[in-house]
N, C-alpha and C. Protein backbone atom coordinates (compact mmCIF):
# COMPACT_ATOMS: atom_id res chain seq x y z
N UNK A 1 33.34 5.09 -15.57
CA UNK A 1 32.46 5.37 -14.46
C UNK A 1 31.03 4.95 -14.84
N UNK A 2 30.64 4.58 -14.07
CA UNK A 2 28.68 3.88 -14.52
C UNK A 2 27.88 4.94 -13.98
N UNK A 3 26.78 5.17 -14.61
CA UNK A 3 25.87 5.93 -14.51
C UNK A 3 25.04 5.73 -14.14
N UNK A 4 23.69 6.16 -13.61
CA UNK A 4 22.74 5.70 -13.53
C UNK A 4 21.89 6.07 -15.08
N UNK A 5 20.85 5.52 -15.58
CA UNK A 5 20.14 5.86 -16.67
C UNK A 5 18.55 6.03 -16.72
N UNK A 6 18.16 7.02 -16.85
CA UNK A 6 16.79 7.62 -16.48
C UNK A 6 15.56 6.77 -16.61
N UNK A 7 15.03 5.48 -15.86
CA UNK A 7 13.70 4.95 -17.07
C UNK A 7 12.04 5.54 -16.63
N UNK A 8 12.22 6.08 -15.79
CA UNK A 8 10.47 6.80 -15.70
C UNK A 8 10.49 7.65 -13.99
N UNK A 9 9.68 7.86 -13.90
CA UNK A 9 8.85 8.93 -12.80
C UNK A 9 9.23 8.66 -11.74
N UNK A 10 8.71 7.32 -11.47
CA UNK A 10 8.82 6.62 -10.73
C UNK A 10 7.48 6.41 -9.89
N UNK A 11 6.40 7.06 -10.02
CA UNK A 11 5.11 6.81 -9.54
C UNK A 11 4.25 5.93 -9.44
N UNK A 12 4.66 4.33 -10.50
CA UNK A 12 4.28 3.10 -10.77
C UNK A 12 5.67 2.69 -10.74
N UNK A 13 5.54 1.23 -10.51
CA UNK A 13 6.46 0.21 -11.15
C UNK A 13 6.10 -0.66 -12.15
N UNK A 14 6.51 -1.18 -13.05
CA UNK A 14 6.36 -2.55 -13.73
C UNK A 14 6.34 -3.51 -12.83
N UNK A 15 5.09 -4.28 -13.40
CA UNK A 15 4.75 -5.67 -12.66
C UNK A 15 4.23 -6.88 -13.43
N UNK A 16 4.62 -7.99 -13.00
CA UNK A 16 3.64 -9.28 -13.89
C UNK A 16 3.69 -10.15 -13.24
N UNK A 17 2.31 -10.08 -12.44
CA UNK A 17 2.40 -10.75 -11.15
C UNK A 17 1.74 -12.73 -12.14
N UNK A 18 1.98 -13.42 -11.09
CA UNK A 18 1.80 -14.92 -11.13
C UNK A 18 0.28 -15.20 -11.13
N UNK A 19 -0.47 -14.50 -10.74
CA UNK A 19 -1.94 -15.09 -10.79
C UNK A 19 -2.55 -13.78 -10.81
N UNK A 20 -3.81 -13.87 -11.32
CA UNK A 20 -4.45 -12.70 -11.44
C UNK A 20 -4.75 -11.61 -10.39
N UNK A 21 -4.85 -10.48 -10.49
CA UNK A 21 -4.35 -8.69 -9.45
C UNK A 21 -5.84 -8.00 -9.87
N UNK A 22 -6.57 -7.22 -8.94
CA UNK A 22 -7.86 -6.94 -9.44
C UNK A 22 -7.38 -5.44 -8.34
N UNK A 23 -8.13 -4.40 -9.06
CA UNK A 23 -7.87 -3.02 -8.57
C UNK A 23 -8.11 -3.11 -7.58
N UNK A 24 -7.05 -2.30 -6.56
CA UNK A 24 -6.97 -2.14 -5.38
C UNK A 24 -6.24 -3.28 -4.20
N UNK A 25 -6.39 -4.30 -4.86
CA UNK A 25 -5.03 -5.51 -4.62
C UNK A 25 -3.47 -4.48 -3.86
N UNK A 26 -3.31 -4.98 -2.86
CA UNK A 26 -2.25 -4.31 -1.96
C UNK A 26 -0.96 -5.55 -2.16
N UNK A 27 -0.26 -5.46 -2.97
CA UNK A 27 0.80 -6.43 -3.59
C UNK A 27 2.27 -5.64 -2.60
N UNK A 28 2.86 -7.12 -1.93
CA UNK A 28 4.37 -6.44 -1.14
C UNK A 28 5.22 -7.69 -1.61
N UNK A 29 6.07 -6.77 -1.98
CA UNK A 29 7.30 -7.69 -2.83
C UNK A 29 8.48 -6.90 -1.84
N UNK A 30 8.99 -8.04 -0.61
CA UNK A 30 10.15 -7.57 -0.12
C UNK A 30 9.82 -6.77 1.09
N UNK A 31 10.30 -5.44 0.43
CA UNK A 31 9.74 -4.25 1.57
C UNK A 31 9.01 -2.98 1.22
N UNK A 32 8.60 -3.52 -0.37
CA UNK A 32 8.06 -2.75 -1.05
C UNK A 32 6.76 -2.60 -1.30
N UNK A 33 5.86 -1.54 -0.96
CA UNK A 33 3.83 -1.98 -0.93
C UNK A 33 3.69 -1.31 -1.83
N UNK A 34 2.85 -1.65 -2.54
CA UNK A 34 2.30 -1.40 -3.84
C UNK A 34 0.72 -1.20 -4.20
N UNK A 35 0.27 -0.23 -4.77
CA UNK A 35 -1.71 -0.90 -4.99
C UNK A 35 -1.61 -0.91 -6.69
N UNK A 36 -2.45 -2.01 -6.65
CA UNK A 36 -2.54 -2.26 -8.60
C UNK A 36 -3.72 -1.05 -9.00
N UNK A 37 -3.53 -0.30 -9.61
CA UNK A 37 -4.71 0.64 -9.98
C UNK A 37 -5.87 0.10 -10.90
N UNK A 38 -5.24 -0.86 -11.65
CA UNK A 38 -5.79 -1.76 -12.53
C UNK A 38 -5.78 -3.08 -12.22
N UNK A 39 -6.96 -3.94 -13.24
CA UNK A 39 -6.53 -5.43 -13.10
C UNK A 39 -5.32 -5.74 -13.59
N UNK A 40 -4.63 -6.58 -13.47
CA UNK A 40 -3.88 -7.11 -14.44
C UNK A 40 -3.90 -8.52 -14.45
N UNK A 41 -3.95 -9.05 -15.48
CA UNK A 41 -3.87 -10.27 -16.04
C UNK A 41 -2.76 -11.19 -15.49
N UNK A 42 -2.58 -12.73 -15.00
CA UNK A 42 -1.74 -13.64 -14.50
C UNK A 42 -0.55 -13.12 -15.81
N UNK A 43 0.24 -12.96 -15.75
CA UNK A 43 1.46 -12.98 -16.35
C UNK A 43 1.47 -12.05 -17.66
N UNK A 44 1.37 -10.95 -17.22
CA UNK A 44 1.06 -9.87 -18.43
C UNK A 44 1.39 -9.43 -17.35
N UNK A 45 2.16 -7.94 -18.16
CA UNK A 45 3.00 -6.57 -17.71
C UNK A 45 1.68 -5.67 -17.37
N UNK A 46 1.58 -5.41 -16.05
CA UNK A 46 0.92 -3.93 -15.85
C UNK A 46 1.67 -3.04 -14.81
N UNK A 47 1.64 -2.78 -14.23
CA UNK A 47 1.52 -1.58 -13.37
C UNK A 47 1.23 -1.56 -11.43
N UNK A 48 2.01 -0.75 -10.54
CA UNK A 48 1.41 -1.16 -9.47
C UNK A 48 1.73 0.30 -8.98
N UNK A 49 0.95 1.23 -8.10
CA UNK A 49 1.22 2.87 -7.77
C UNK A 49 2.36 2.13 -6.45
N UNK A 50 3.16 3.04 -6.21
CA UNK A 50 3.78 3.44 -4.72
C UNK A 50 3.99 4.87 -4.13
N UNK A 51 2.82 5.88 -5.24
CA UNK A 51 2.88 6.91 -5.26
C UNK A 51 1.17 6.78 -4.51
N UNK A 52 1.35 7.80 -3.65
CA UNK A 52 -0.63 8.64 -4.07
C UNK A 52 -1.10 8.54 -2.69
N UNK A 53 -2.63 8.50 -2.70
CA UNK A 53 -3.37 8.52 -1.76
C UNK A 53 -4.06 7.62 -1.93
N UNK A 54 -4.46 6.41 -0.99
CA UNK A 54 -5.63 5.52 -1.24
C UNK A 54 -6.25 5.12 0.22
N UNK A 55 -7.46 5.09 -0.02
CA UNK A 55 -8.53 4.38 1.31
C UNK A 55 -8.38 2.50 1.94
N UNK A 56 -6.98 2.41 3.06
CA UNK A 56 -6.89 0.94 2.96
C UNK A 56 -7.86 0.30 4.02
N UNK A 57 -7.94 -0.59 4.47
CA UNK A 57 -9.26 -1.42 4.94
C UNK A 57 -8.56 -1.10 6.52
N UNK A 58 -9.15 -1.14 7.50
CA UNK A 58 -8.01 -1.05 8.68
C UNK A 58 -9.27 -1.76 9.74
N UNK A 59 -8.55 -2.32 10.78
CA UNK A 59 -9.62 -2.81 11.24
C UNK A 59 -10.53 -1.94 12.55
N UNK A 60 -11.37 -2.82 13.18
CA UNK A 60 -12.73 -1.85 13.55
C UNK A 60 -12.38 -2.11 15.19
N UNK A 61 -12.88 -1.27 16.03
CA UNK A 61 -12.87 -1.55 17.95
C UNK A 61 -12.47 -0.88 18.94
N UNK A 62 -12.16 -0.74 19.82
CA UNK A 62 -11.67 -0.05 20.84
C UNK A 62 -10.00 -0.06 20.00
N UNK A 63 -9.73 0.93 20.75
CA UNK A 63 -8.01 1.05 20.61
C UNK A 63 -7.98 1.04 18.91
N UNK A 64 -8.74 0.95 17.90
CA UNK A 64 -8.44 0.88 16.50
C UNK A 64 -7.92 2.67 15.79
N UNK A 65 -8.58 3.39 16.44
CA UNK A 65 -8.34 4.85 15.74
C UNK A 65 -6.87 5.04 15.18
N UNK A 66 -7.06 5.69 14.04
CA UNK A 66 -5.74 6.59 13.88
C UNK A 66 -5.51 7.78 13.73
N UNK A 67 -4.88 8.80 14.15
CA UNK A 67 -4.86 9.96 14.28
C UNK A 67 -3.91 10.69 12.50
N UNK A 68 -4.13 11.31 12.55
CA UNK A 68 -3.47 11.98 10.96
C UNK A 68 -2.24 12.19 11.92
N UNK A 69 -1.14 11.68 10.61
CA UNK A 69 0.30 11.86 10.56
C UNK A 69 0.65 10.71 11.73
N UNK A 70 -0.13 9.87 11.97
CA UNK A 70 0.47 8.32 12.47
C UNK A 70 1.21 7.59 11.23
N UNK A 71 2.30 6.82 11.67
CA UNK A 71 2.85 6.37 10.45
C UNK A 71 2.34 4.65 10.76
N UNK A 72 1.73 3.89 9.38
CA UNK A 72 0.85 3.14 9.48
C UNK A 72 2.07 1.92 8.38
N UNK A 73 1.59 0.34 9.14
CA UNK A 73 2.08 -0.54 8.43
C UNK A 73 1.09 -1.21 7.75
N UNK A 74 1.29 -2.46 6.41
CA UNK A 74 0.71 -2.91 6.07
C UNK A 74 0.62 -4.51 6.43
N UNK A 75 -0.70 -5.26 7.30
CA UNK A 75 -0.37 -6.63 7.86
C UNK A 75 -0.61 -7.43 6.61
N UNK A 76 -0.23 -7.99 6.17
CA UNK A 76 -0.30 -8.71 4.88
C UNK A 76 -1.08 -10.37 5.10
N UNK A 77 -1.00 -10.34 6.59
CA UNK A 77 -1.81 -11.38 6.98
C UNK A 77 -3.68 -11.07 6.70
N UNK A 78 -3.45 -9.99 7.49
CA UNK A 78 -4.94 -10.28 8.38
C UNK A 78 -5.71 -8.94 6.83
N UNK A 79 -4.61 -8.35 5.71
CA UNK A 79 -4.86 -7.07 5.13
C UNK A 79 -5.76 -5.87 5.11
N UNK A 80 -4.91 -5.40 6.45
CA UNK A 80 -5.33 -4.19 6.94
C UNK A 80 -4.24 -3.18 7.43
N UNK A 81 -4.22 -2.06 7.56
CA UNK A 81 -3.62 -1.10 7.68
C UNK A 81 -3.56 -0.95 8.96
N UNK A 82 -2.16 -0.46 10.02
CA UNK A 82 -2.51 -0.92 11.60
C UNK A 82 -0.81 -0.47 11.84
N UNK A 83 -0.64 0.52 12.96
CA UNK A 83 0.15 1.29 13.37
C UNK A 83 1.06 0.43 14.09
N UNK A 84 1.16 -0.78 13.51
CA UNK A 84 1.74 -1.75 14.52
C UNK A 84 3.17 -2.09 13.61
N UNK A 85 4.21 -1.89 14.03
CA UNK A 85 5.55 -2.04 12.69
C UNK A 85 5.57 -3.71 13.15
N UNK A 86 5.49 -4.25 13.92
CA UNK A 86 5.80 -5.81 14.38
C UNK A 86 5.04 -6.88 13.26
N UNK A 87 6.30 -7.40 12.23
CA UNK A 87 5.75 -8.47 11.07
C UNK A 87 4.98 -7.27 10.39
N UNK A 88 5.21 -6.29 10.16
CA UNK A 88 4.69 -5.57 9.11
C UNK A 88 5.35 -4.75 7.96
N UNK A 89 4.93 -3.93 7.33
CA UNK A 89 5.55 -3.35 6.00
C UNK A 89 4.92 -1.65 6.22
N UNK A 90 6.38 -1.18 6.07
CA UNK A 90 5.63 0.24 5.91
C UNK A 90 4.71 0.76 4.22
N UNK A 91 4.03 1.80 5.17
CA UNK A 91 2.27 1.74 4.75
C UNK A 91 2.86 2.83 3.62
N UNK A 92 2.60 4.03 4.98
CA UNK A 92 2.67 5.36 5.01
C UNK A 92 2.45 5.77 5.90
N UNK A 93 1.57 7.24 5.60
CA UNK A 93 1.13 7.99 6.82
C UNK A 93 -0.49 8.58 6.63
N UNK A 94 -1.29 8.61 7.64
CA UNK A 94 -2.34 8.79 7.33
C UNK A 94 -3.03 10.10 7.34
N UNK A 95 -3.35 10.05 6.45
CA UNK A 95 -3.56 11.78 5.93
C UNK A 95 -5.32 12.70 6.64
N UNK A 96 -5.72 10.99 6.47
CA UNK A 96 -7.60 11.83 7.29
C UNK A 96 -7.67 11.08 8.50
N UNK A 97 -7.81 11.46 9.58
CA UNK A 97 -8.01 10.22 10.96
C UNK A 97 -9.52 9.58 10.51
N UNK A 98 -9.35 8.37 11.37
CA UNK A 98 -10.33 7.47 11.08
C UNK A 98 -10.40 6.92 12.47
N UNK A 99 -11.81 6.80 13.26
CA UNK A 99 -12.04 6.54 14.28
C UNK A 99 -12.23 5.12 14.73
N UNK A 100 -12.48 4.41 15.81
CA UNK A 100 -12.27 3.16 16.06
C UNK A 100 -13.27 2.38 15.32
N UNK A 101 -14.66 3.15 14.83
CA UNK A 101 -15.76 2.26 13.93
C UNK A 101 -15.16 2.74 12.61
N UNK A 102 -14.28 3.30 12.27
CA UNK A 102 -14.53 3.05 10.53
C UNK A 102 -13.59 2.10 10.49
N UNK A 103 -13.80 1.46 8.62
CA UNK A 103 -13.44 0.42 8.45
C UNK A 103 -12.38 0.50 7.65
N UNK A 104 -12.09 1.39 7.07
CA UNK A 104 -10.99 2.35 6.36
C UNK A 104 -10.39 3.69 6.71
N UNK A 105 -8.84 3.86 6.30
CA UNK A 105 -8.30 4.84 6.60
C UNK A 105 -7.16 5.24 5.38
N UNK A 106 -7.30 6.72 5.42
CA UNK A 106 -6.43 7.46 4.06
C UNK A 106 -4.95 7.44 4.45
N UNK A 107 -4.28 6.89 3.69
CA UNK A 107 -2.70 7.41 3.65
C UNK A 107 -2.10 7.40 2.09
N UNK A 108 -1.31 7.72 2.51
CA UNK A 108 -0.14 8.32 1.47
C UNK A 108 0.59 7.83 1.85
N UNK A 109 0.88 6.97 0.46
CA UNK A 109 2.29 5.88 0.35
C UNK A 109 3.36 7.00 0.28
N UNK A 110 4.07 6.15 1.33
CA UNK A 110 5.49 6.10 1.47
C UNK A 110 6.42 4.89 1.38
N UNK A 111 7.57 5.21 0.83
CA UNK A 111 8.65 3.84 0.46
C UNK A 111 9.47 4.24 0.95
């Protein structure tokens, strides 16, 4: 019978991305979003959270607000945070509302 075998927390992943990652870099591999907490170096092992709370960029205008406990995607195009699932990646959910002028909004990754 196969097991599974324990290798960590799970609060980071291992990463070694292809070109250089500078903190706060929003990295999606697949269907998976990630923030680098650190730099990491073009092809050196670091680190990427899918755990926590972080402030992502979201954009600004009429109709932009988000209300807490909206569940938010990540556009990997335009990289901003935006309640829109169409060509997007789940975010999370947003933990502080943020009104149509701010330029950022809090969530908590979810995978």
């Amino acid at each position: 019978m196969s097991r599974a075998i324990f290798v960590q927390d799970g609060g980071a992943v291992d990463y070694t991305p292809t070109a250089d990652v500078t903190a706060g870099d929003v990295i999606v591999q697949g269907d998976l979003v990630a923030v680098a907490k650190l730099d990491i170096k073009a092809g050196k092992l670091g680190s990427l959270a899918v755990e926590g709370v972080f402030d992502f960029p979201k954009a600004t205008g009429t109709g932009t607000a988000l209300a807490v406990g909206t569940v938010v995607y990540w556009n990997n195009t335009t990289k901003v945070a935006t309640s829109s699932a169409t060509g997007n990646k789940l975010l999370g959910k947003v933990v502080r509302a943020a009104s149509d002028s701010d330029a950022k909004v809090r969530v908590r990754l979810s995978q």
